[in-house]
N, C-alpha and C. Protein backbone atom coordinates (compact mmCIF):
# COMPACT_ATOMS: atom_id res chain seq x y z
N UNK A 1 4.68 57.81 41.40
CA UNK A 1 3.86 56.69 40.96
C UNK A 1 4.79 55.64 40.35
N UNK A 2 4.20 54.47 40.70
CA UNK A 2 5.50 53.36 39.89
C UNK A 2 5.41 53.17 38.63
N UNK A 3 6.35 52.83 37.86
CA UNK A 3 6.52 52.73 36.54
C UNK A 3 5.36 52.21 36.00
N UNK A 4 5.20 50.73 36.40
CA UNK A 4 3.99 49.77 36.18
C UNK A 4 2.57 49.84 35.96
N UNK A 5 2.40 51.08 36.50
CA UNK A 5 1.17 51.20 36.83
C UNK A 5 0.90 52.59 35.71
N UNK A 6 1.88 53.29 35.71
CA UNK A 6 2.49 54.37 34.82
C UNK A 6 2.07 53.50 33.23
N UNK A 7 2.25 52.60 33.32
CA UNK A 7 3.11 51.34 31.79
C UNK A 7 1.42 51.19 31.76
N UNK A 8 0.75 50.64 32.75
CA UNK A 8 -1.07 50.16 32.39
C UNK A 8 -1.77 50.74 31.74
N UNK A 9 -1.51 52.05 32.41
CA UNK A 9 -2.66 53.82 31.91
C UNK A 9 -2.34 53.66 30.97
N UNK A 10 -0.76 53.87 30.08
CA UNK A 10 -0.59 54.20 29.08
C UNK A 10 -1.51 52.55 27.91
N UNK A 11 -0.86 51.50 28.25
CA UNK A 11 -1.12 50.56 27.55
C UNK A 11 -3.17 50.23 27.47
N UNK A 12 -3.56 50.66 28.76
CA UNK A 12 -5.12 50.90 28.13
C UNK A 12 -5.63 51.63 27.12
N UNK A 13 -4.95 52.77 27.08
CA UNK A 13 -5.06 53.56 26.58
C UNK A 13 -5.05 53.28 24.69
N UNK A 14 -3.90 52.70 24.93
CA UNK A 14 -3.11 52.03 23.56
C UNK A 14 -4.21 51.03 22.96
N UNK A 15 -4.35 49.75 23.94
CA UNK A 15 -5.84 48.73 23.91
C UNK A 15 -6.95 49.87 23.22
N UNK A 16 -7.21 50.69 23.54
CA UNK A 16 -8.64 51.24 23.19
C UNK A 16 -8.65 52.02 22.25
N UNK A 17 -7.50 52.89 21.75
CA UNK A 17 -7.39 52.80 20.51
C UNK A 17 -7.13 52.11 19.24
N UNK A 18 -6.18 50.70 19.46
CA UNK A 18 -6.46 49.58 18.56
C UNK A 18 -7.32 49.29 18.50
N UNK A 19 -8.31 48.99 19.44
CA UNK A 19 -9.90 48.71 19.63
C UNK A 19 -10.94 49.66 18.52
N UNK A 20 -10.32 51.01 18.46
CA UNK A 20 -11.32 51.98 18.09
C UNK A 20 -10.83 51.67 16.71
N UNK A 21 -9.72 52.03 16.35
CA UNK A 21 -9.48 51.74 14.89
C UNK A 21 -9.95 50.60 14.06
N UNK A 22 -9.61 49.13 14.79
CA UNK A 22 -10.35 48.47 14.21
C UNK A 22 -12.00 48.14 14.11
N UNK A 23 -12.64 48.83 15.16
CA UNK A 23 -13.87 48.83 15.17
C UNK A 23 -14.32 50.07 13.49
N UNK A 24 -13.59 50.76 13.47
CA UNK A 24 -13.45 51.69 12.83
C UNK A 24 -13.76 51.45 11.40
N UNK A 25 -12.48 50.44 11.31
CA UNK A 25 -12.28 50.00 10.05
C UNK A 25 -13.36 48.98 9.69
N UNK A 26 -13.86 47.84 10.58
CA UNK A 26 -14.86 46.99 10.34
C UNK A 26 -16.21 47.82 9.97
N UNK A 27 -16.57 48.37 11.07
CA UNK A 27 -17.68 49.67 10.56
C UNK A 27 -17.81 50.22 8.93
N UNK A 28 -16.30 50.86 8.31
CA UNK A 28 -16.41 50.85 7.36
C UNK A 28 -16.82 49.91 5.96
N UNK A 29 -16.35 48.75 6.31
CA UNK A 29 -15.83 47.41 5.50
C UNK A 29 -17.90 47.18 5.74
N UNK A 30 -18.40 47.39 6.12
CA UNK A 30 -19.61 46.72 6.22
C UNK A 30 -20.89 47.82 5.97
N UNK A 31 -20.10 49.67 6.07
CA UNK A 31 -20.94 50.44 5.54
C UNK A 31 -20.80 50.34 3.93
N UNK A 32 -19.48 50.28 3.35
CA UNK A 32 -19.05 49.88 2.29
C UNK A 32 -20.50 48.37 1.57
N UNK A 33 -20.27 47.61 1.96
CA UNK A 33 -21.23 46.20 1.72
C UNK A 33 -22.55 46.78 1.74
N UNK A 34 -22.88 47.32 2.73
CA UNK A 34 -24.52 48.03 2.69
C UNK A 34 -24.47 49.24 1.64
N UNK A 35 -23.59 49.64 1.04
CA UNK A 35 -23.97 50.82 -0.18
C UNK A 35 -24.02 49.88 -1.43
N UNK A 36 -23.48 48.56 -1.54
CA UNK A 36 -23.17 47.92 -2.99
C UNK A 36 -24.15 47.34 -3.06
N UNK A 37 -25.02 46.78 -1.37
CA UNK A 37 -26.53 46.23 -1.41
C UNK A 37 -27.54 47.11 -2.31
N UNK A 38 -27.84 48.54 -1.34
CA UNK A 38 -28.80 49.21 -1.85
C UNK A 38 -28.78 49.37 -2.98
N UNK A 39 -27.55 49.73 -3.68
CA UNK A 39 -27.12 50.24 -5.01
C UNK A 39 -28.34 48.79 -6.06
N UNK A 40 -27.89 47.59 -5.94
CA UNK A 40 -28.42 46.85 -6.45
C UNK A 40 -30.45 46.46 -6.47
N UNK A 41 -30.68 46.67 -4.37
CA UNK A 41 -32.09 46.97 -4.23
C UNK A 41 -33.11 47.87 -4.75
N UNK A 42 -31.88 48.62 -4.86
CA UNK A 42 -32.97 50.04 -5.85
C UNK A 42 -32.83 50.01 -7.25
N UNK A 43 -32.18 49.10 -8.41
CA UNK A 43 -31.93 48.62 -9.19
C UNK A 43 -30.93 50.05 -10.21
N UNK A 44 -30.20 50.10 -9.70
CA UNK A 44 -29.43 51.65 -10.44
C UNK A 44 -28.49 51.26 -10.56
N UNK A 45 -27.80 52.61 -11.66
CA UNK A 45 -26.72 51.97 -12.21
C UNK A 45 -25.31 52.19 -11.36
N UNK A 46 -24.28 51.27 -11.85
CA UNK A 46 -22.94 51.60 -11.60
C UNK A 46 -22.78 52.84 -10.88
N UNK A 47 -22.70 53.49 -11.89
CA UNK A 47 -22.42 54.73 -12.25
C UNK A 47 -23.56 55.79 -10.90
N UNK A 48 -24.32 55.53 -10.56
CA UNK A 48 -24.71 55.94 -9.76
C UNK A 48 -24.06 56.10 -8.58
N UNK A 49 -23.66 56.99 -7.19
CA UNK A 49 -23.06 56.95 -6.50
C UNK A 49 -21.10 56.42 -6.36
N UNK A 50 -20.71 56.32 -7.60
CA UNK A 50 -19.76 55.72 -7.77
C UNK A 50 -18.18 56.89 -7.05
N UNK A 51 -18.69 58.05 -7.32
CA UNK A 51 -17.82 58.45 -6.67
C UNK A 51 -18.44 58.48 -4.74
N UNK A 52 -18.69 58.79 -4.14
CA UNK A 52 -19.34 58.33 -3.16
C UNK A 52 -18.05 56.97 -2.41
N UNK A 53 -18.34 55.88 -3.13
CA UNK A 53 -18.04 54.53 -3.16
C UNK A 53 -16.64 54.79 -3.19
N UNK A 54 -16.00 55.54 -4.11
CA UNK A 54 -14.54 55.97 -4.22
C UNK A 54 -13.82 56.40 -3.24
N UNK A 55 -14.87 57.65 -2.75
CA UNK A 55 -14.29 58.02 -1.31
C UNK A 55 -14.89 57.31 -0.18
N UNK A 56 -15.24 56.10 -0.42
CA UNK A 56 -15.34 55.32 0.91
C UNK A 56 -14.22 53.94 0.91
N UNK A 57 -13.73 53.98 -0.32
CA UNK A 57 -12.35 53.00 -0.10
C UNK A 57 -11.17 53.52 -0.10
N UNK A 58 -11.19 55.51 -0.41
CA UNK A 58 -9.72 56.07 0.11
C UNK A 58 -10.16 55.84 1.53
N UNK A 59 -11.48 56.26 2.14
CA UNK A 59 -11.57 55.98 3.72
C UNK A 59 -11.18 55.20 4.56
N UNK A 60 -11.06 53.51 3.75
CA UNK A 60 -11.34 52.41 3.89
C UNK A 60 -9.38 52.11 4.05
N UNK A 61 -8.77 52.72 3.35
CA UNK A 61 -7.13 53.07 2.92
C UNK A 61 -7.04 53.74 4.11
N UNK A 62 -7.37 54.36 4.62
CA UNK A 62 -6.66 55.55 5.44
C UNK A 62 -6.88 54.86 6.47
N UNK A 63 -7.78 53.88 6.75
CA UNK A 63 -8.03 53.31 8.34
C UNK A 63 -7.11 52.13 8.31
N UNK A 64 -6.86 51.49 7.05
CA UNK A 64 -5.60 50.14 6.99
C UNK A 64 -4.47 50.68 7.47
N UNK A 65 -3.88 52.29 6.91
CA UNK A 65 -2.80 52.72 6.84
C UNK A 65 -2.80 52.75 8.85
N UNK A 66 -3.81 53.61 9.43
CA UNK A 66 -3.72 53.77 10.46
C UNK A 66 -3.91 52.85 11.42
N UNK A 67 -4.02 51.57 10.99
CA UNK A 67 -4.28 50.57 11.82
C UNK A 67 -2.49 50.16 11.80
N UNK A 68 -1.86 49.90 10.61
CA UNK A 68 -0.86 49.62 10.58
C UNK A 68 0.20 50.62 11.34
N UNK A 69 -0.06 51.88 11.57
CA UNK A 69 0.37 52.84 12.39
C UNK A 69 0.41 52.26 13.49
N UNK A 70 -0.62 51.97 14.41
CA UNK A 70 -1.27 51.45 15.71
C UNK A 70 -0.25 50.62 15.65
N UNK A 71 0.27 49.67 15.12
CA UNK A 71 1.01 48.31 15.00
C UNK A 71 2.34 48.63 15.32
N UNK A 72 2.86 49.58 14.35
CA UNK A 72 4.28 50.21 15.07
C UNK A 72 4.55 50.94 16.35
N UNK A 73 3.36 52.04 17.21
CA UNK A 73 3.28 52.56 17.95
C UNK A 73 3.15 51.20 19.19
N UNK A 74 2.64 50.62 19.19
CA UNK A 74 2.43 49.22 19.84
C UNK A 74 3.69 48.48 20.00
N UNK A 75 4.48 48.47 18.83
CA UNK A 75 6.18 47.90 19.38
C UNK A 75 7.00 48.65 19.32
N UNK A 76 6.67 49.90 18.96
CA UNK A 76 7.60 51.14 19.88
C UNK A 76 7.91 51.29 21.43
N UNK A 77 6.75 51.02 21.65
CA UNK A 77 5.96 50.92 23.34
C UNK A 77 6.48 49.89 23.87
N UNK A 78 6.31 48.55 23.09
CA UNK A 78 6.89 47.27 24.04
C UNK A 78 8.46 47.54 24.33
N UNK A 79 9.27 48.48 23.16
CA UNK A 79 10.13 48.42 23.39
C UNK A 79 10.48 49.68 24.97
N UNK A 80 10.20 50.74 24.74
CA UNK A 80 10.12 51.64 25.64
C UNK A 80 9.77 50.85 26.71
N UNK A 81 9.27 49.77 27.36
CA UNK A 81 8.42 49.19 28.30
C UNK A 81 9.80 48.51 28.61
N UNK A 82 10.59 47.80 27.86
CA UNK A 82 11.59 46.63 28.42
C UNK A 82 13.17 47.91 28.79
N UNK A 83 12.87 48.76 27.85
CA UNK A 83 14.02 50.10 28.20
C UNK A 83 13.81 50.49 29.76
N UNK A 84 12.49 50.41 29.78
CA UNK A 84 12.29 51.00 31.37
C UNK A 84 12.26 49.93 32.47
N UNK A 85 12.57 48.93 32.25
CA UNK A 85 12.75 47.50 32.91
C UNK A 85 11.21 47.04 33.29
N UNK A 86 10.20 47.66 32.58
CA UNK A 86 8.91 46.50 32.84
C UNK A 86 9.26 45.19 32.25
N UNK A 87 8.78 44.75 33.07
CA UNK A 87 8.53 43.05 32.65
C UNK A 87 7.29 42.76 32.57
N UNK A 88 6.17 43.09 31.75
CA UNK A 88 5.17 42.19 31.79
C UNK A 88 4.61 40.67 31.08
N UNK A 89 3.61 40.25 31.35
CA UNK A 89 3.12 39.00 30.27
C UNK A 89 1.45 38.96 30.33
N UNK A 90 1.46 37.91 29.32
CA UNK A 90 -0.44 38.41 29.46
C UNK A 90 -0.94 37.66 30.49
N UNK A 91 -2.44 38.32 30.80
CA UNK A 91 -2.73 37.39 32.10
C UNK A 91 -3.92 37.42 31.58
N UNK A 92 -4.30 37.26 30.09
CA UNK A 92 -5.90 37.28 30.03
C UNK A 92 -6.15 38.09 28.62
N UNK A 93 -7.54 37.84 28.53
CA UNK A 93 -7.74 38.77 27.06
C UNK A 93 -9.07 38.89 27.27
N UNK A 94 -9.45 40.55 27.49
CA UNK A 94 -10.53 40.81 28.23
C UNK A 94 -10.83 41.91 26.03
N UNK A 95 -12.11 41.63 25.44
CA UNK A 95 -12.23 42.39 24.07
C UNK A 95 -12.76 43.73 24.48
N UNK A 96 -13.35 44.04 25.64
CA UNK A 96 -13.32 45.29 25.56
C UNK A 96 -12.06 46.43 26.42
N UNK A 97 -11.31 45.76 27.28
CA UNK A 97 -10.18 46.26 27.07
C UNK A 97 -8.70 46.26 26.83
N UNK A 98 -8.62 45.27 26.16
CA UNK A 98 -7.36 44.82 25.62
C UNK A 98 -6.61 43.87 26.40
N UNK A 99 -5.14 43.30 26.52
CA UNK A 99 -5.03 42.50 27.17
C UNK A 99 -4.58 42.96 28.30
N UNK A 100 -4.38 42.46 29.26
CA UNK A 100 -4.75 42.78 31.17
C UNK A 100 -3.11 42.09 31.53
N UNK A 101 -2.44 42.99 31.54
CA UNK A 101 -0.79 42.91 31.98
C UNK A 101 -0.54 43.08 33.35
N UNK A 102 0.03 41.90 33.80
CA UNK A 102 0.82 41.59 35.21
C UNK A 102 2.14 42.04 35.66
N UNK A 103 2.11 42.82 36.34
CA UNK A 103 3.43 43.11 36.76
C UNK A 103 4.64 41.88 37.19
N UNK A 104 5.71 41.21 36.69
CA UNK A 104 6.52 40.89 36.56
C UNK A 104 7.73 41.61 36.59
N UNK A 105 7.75 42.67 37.34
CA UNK A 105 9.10 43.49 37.13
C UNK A 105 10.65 43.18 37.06
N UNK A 106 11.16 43.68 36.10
CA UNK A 106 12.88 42.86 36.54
C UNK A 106 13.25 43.55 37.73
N UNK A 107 14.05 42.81 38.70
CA UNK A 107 14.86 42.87 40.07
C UNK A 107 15.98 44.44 39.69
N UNK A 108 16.01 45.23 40.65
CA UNK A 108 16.52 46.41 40.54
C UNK A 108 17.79 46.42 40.54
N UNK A 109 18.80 45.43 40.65
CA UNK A 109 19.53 44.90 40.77
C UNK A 109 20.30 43.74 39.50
N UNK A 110 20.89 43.67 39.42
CA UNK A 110 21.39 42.35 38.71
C UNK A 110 22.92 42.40 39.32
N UNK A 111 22.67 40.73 39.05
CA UNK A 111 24.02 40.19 39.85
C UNK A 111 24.32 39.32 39.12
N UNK A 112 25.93 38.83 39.01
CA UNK A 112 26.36 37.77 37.71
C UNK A 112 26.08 36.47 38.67
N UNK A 113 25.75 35.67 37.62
CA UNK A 113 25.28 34.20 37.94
C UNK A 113 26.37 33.17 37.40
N UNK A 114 27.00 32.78 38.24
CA UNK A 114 28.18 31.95 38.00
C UNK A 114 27.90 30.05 38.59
């Protein structure tokens, strides 16, 4: 199978888990907002649910940390991608699956240019 196509699978793959994480993390950031609502609709205290709330912003930590993970694994990859002589560039930005890479391959070959 050619590299390129080898380089897509993997990089969808990659797309849809940045995708998931940050869906992840937004999900949280807004279940978070809907507990500080109710908390107030039902007129209770602080102190009510507060640990609850605690462990929904170590949650809230652990999905930043792993988003920032995603970020290094992502230019680990670009690099592994130019090691293996892909050449790609973007050809688009599709949100449900990440961006849509064109094969541009470097020439198997190189020759000095004088």
């Amino acid at each position: 199978m050619e590299k390129v196509f080898v380089a897509q699978r993997v990089a969808n793959k990659l797309f849809a888990t940045e995708n998931a994480v940050d869906g992840a993390l937004a999900e949280a950031a807004e279940f978070m907002s809907e507990m500080l609502k109710a908390r107030k609709d039902v007129h209770v205290s602080l102190v009510l649910g507060d640990e609850a709330t605690a462990k929904l912003v170590d949650a809230i930590k652990a999905l930043g940390e792993a988003r920032t993970a995603m970020v290094g694994v992502h230019n680990e990859l670009a690099e592994v991608k130019l090691r293996l002589g892909i050449r790609t560039k973007m050809d688009g930005w599709d949100t449900d699956k990440g961006l849509a890479l064109r094969d541009v391959q470097a020439p198997a070959t190189l020759r000095d240019v004088g």
